[in-house]
Protein backbone atom coordinates (compact mmCIF):
# COMPACT_ATOMS: atom_id res chain seq x y z
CA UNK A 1 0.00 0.00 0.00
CA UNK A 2 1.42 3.34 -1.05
CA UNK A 3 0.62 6.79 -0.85
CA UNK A 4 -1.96 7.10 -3.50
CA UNK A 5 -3.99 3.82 -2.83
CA UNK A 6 -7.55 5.28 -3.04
CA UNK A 7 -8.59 3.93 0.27
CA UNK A 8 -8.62 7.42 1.50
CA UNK A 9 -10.74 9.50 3.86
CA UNK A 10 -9.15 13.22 3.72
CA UNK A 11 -7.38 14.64 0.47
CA UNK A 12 -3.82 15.23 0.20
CA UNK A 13 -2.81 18.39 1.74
CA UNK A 14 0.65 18.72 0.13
CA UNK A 15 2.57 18.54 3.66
CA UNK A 16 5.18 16.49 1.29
CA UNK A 17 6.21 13.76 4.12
CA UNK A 18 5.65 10.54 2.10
CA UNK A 19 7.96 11.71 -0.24
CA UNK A 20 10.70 12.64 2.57
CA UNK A 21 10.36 9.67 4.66
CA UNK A 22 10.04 7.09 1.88
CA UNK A 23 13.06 5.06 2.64
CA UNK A 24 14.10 4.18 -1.43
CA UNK A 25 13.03 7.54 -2.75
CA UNK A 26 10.03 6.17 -4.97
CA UNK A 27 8.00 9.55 -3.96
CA UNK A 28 8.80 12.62 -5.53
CA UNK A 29 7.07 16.19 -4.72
CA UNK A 30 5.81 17.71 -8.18
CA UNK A 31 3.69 20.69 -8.81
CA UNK A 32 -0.09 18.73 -10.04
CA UNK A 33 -1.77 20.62 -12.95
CA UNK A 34 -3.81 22.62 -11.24
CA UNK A 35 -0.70 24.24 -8.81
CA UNK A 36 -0.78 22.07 -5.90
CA UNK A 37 2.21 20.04 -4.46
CA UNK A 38 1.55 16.29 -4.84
CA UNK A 39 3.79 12.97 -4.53
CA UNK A 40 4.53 11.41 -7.60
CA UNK A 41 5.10 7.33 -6.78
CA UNK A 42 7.56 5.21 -9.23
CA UNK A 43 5.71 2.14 -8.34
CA UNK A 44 8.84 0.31 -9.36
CA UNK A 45 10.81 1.50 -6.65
CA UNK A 46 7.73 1.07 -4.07
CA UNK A 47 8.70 -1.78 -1.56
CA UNK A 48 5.03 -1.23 -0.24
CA UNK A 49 6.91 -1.01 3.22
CA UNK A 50 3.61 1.25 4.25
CA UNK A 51 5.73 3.76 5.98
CA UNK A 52 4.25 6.55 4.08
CA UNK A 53 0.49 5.83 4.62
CA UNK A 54 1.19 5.52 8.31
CA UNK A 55 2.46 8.85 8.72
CA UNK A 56 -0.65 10.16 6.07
CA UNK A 57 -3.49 12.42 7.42
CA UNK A 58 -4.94 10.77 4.13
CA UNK A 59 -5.47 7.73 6.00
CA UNK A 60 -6.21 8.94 9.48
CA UNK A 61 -9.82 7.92 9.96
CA UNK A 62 -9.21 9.55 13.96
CA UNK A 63 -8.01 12.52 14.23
CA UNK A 64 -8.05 14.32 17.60
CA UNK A 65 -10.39 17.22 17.44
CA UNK A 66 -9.74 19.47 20.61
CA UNK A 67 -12.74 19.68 22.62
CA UNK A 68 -13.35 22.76 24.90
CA UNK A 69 -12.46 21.18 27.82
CA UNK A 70 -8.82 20.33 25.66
CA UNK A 71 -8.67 23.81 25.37
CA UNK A 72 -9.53 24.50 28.88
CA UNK A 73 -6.01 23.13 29.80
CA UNK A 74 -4.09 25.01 26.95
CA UNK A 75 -3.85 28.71 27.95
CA UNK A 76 -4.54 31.43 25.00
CA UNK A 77 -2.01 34.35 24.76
CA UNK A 78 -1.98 37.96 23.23
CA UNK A 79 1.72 38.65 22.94
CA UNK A 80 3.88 40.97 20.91
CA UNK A 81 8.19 41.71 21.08
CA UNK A 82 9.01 44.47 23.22
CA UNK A 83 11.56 45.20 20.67
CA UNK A 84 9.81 48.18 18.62
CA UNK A 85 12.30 47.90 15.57
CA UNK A 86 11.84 43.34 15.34
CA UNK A 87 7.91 44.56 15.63
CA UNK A 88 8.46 46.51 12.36
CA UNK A 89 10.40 43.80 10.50
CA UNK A 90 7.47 40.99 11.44
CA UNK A 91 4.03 39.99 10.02
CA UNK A 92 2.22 40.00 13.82
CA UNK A 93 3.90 40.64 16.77
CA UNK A 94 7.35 38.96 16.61
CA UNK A 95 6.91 35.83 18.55
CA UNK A 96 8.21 33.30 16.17
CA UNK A 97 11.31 35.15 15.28
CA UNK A 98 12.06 35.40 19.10
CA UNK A 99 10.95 31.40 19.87
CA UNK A 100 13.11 30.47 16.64
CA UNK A 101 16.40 32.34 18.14
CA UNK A 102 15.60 30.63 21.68
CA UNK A 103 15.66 27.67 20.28
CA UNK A 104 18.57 27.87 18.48
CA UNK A 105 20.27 29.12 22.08
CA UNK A 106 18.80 25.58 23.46
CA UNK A 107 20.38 23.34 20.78
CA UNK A 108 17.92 22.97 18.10
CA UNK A 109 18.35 22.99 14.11
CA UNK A 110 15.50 25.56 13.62
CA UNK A 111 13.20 24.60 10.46
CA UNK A 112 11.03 27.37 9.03
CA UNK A 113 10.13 29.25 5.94
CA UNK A 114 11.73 31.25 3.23
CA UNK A 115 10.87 32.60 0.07
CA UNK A 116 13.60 31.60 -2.68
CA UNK A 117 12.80 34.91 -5.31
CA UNK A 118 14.86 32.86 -8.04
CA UNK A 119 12.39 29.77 -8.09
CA UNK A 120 9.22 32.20 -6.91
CA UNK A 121 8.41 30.03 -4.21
CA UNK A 122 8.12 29.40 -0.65
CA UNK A 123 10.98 27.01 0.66
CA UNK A 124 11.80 25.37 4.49
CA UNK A 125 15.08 25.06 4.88
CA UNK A 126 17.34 24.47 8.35
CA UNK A 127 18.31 27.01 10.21
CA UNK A 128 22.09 26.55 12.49
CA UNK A 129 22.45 29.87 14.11
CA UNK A 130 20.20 32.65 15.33
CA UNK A 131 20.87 34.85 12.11
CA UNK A 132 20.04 31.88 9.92
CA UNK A 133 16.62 32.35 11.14
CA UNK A 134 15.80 35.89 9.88
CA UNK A 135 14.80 35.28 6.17
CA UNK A 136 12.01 33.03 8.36
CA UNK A 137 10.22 36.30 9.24
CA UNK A 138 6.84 37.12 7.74
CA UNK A 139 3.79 34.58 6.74
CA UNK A 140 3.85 33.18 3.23
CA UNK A 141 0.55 32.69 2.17
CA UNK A 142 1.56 29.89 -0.45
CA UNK A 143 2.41 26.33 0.09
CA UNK A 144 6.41 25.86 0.69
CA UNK A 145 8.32 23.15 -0.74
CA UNK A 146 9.38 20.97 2.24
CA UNK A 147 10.81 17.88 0.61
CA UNK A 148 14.54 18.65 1.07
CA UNK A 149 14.34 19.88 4.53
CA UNK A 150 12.02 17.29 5.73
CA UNK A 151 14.38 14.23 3.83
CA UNK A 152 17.34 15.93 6.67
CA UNK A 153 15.43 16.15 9.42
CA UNK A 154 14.11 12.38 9.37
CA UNK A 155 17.52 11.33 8.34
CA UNK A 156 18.80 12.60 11.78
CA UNK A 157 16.20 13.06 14.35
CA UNK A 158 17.35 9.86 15.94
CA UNK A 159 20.50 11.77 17.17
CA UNK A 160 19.72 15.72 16.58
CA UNK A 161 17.38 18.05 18.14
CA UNK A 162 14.78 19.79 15.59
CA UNK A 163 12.34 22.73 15.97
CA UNK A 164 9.69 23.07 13.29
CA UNK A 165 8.16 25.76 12.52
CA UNK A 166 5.19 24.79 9.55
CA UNK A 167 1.65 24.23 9.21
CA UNK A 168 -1.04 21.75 11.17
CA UNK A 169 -0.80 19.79 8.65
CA UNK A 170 3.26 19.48 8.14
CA UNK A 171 3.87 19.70 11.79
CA UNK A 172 0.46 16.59 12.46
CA UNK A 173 2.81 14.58 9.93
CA UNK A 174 6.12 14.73 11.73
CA UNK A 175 4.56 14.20 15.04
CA UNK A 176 3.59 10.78 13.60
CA UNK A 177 6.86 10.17 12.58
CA UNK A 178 8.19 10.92 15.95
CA UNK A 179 6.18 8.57 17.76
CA UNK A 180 6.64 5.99 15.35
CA UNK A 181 10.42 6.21 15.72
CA UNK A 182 10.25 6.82 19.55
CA UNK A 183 12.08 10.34 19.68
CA UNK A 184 9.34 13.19 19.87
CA UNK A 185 11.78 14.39 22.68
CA UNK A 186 13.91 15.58 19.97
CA UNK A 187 11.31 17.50 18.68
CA UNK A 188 9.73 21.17 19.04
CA UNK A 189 6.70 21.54 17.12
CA UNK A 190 5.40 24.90 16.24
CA UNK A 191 2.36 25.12 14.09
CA UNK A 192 -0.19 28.19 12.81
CA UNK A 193 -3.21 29.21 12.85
CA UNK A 194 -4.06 28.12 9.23
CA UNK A 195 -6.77 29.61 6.33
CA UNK A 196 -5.54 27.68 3.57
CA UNK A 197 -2.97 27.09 0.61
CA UNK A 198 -3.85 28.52 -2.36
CA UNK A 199 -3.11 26.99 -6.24
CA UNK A 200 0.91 28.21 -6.77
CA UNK A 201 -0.09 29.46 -10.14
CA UNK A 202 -2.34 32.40 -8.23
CA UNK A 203 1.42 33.73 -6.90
CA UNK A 204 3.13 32.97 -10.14
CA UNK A 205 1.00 34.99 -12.31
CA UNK A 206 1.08 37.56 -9.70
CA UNK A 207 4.61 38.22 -10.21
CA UNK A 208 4.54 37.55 -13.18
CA UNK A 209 2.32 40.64 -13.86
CA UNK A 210 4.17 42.96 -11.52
CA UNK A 211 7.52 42.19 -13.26
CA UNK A 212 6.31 43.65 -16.06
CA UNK A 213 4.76 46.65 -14.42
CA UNK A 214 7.50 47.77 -12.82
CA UNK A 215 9.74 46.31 -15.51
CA UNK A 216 12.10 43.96 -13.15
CA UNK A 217 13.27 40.93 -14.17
CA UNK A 218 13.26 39.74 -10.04
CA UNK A 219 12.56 41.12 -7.14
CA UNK A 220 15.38 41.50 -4.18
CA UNK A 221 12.97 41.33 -1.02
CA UNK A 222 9.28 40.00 -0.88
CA UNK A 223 7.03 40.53 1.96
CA UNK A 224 3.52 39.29 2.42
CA UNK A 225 2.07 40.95 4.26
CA UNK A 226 4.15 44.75 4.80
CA UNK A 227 3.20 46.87 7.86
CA UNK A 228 3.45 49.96 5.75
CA UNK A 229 -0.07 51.03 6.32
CA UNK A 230 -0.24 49.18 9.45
CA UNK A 231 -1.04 45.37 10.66
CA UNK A 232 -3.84 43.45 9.30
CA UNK A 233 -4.02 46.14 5.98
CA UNK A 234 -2.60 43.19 3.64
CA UNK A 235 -0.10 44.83 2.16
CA UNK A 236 2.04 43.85 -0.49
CA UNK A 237 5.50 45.13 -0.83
CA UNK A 238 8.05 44.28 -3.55
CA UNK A 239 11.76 45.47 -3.18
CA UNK A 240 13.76 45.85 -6.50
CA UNK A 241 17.22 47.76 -6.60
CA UNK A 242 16.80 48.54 -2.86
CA UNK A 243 13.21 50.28 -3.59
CA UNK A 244 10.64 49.69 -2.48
CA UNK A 245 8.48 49.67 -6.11
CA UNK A 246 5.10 47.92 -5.33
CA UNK A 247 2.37 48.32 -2.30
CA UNK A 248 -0.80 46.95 -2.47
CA UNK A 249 -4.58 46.75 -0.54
CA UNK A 250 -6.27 43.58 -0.49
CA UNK A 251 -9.39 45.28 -1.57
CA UNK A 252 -7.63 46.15 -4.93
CA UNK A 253 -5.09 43.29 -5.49
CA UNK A 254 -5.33 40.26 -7.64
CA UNK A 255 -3.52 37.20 -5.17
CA UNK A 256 -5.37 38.47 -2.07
CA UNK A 257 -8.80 38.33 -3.42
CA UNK A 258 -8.20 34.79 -5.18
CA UNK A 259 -7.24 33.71 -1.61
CA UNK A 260 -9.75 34.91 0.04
CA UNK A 261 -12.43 34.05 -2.44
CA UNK A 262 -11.45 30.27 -1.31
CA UNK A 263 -11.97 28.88 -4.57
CA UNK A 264 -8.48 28.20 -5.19
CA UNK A 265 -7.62 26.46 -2.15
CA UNK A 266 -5.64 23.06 -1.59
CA UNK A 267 -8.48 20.68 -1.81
CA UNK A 268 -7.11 19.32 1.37
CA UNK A 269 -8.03 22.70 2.69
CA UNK A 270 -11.43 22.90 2.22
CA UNK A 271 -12.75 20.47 5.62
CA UNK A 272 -9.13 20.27 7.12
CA UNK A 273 -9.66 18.69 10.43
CA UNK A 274 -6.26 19.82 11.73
CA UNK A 275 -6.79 23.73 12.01
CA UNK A 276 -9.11 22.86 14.33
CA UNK A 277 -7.09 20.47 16.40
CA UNK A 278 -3.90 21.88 19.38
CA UNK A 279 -3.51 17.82 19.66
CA UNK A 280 -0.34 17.73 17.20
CA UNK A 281 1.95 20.39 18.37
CA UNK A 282 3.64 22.78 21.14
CA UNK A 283 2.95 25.99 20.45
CA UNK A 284 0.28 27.43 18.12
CA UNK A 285 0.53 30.92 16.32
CA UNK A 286 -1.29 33.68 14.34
CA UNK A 287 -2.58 37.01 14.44
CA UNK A 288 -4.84 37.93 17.46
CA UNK A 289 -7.55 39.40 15.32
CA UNK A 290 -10.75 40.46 16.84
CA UNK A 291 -12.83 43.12 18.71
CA UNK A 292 -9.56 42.97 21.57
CA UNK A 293 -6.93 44.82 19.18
CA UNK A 294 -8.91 46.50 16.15
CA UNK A 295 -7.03 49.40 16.46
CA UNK A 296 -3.76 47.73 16.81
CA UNK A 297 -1.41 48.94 14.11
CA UNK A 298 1.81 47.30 15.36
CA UNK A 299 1.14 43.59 15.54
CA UNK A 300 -0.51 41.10 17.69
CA UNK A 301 0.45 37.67 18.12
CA UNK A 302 -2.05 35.14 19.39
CA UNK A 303 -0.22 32.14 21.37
CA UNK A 304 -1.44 28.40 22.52
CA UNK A 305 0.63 27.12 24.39
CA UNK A 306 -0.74 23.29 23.81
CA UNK A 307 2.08 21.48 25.88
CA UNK A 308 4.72 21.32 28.75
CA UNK A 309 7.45 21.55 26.23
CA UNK A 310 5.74 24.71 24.60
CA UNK A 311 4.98 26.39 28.16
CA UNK A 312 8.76 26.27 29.29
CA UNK A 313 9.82 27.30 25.95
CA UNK A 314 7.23 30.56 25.86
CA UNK A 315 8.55 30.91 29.60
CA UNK A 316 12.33 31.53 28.46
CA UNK A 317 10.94 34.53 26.10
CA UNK A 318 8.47 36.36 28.58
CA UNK A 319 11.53 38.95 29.47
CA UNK A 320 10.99 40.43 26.03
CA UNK A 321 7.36 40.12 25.30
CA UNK A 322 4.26 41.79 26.53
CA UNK A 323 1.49 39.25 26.86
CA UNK A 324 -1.58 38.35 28.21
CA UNK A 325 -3.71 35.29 28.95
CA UNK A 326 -7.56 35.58 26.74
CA UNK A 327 -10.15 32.96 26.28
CA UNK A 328 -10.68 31.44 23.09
CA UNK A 329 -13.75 32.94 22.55
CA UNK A 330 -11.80 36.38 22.12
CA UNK A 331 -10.04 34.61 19.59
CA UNK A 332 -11.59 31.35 17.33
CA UNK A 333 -14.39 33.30 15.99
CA UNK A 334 -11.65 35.19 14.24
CA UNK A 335 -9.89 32.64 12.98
CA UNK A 336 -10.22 29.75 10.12
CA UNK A 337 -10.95 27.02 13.00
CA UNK A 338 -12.60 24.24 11.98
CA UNK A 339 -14.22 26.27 8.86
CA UNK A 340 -15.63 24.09 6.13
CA UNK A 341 -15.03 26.18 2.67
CA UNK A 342 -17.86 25.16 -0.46
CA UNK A 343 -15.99 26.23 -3.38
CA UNK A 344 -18.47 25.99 -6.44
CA UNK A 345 -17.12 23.62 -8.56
CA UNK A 346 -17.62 24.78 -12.13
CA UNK A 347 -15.98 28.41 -10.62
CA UNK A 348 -12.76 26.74 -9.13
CA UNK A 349 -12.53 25.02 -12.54
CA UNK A 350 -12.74 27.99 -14.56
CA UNK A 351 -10.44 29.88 -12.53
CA UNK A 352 -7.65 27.31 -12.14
CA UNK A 353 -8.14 27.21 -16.04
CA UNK A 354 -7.58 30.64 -16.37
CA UNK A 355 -4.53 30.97 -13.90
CA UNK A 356 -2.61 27.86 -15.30
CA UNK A 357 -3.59 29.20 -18.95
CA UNK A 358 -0.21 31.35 -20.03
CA UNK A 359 -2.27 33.58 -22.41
CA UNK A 360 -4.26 34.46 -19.32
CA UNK A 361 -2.91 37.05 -16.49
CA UNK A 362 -3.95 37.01 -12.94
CA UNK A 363 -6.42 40.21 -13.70
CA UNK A 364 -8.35 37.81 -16.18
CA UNK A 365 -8.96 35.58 -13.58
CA UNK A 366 -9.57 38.25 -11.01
CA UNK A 367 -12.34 39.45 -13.38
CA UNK A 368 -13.83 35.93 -13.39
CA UNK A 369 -14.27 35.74 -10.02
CA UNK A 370 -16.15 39.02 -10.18
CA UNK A 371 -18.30 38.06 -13.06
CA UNK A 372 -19.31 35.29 -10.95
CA UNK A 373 -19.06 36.54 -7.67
CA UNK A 374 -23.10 36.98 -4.94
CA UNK A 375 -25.17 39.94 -4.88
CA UNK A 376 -23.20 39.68 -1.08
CA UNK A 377 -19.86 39.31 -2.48
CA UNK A 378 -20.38 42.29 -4.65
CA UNK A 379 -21.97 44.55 -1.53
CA UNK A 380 -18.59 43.16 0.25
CA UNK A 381 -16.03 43.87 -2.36
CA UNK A 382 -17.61 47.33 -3.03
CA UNK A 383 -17.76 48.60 0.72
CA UNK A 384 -14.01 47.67 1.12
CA UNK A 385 -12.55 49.31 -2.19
CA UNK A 386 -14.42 52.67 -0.77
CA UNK A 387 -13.02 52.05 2.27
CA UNK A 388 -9.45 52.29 1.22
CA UNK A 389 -9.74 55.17 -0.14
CA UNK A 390 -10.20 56.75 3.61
CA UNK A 391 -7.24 57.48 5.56
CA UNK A 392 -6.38 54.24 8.13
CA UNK A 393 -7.26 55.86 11.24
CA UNK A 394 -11.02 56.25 10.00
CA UNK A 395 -11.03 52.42 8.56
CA UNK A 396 -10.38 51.38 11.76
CA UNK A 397 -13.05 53.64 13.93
CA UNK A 398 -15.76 52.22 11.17
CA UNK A 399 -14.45 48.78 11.92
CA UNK A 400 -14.79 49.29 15.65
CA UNK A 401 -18.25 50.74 15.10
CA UNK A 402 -19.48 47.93 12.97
């Protein structure tokens, strides 16, 4: 039995573990048509030694939901850096880029995320020392390519200590692994609050289309989600010959409103058990949004702490944090927890025909999302596109009010 034996009760969410822990290397991570990382099997090479199925939320017919009594006994956190300068540089309040250089300090290989501008993607890769861990700063809202990193890490957990930083899904994967191979304790698990992966080609056509706008042929520096008009704005910002050369609203840009439209998502995505589970990892993190910090422009982080191991650990930062304990109701409501997305069908078709056609640019599909788009989706897209034409201070007093 292999990887892509149909006996299956969740789809594939791309976390790319098969292919790392497959112990002849018949699994290889490949981009599917529609955008989405999947393993490739060379059934020749398959020993059917089961290894990858048993490590396969694919598979996993029980899944531990947390209940609110879990929940109960793993204490919710607002937190954000004291450091004013790291708060600039981050996506939410700094937390992971301070846990990552702990870490590092207490022995662990750090694994998190970087974007790699010269293959326009989203990479993990192993971090040795605390400045290692800097290009990890800032969410990247695409799937990263994990083979590589993960194919280390299993190759020595036995006898080093790792601390992953990834997704539910990634980070319920490797905790299998772990206990399979008897050596969690070498293991630090760090996992996000998580919306959803959308189709690579969304973020390839989108710079695709800005490198001929602002006629680059790559950009130096990407970040996410910039801070220039304040957290939670979704800004885009593109660095090119030390400029900065391209900002951009969510309300009025093309990869943002493909992602949020969820009808591009992973299809693994769509009923995801795991964003709705603390049962996998240490620590949890995200953005504290809500009604709590509306009119927070620097950055909030929101913190589970869902273990021992992850309590200690957010201990040995506290010095250089503000934080507070909230209950989850300040919190979930906010958050993609346990959401089940409905894309329409025939929609996420046309659209992931669009993106992956190269006559096509990511405004075409944009516009076919529109064309398609509620009577409430409509009301929705036109109240925020007046809204950003307001200065920030009154968005967020109309947010509060509402």
């Amino acid at each position: 039995m292999n990887v892509n034996d149909s006996a299956v009760v969740h789809q594939c969410t791309s976390c790319q573990l098969c292919g790392a822990v497959c112990p002849t290397g018949a699994i290889t991570i490949k981009l599917n048509e529609d955008g989405f990382y999947r393993p490739v099997v060379d059934t020749e090479s398959c020993i059917d030694c089961g290894l990858c199925v048993k490590t396969c939320y694919k598979y996993d017919k029980d899944v531990q939901v947390s209940t609110t009594s879990d929940l109960e006994r793993k204490p919710l956190y607002s937190a954000w850096a004291k450091d004013s300068e790291l708060l600039k540089r981050v996506t939410s309040g700094g937390i992971g880029d301070l846990l990552a250089r702990q870490l590092i300090d207490d022995g662990y290989k750090v694994v998190g995320v970087v974007y790699n501008e010269e293959r326009t993607r989203a990479e993990h890769r192993i971090a040795r020392t605390g400045e290692e861990t800097t290009p990890f700063r800032g969410s990247k809202y695409i799937q990263s390519y994990a083979y590589d990193a993960l194919k280390e890490v299993i190759g020595n957990c036995k006898n080093q200590k790792y601390a992953v930083f990834g997704t539910p899904c990634q980070i319920y994967a490797l905790n299998k692994l772990a206990e399979l191979r008897n050596c969690r304790e070498n293991f630090v698990f760090v996992d996000l609050y998580c919306h959803g992966c959308p189709s690579m080609f969304v973020w390839i056509k989108y710079q695709k289309q800005q490198k001929q706008k602002h006629n680059v042929e790559r950009f130096d520096k990407v970040n996410f989600r910039s801070k220039v008009r304040g957290w939670g704005a979704y800004n885009v910002e593109l660095e090119a010959g030390g400029r900065s050369c391209f900002t951009n609203k969510a309300s009025d840009d093309g990869f943002y409103e493909l992602f949020f439209s969820d009808q591009v998502l992973n299809e693994g995505c769509n009923d995801c058990k795991l964003r709705g589970t603390l049962e996998y990892t240490d620590i949890r993190l995200g953005d504290f949004w809500g009604k709590k910090f509306l009119g927070n422009r620097a950055g909030v982080s929101a913190v589970s702490v869902a273990t021992e191991r992850g309590a200690q650990l957010l201990g040995k930062i506290k010095s250089s944090i503000e934080y507070k304990e909230y209950d989850y109701n300040d919190c979930l409501p906010y958050q993609s927890w346990s959401l089940t997305y409905r894309p329409r069908p025939e929609l996420r078709k046309m659209l992931l025909d669009s993106l992956k056609d190269e006559k096509q640019t990511i405004a075409d599909a944009v516009r076919l999302l529109h064309q398609h788009q509620s009577l409430k989706g409509r009301l929705k897209r036109y109240a925020k596109n007046v809204l950003r034409h307001f200065p920030i201070s009154v968005t967020y007093f109309l947010k509060r009010f509402v």
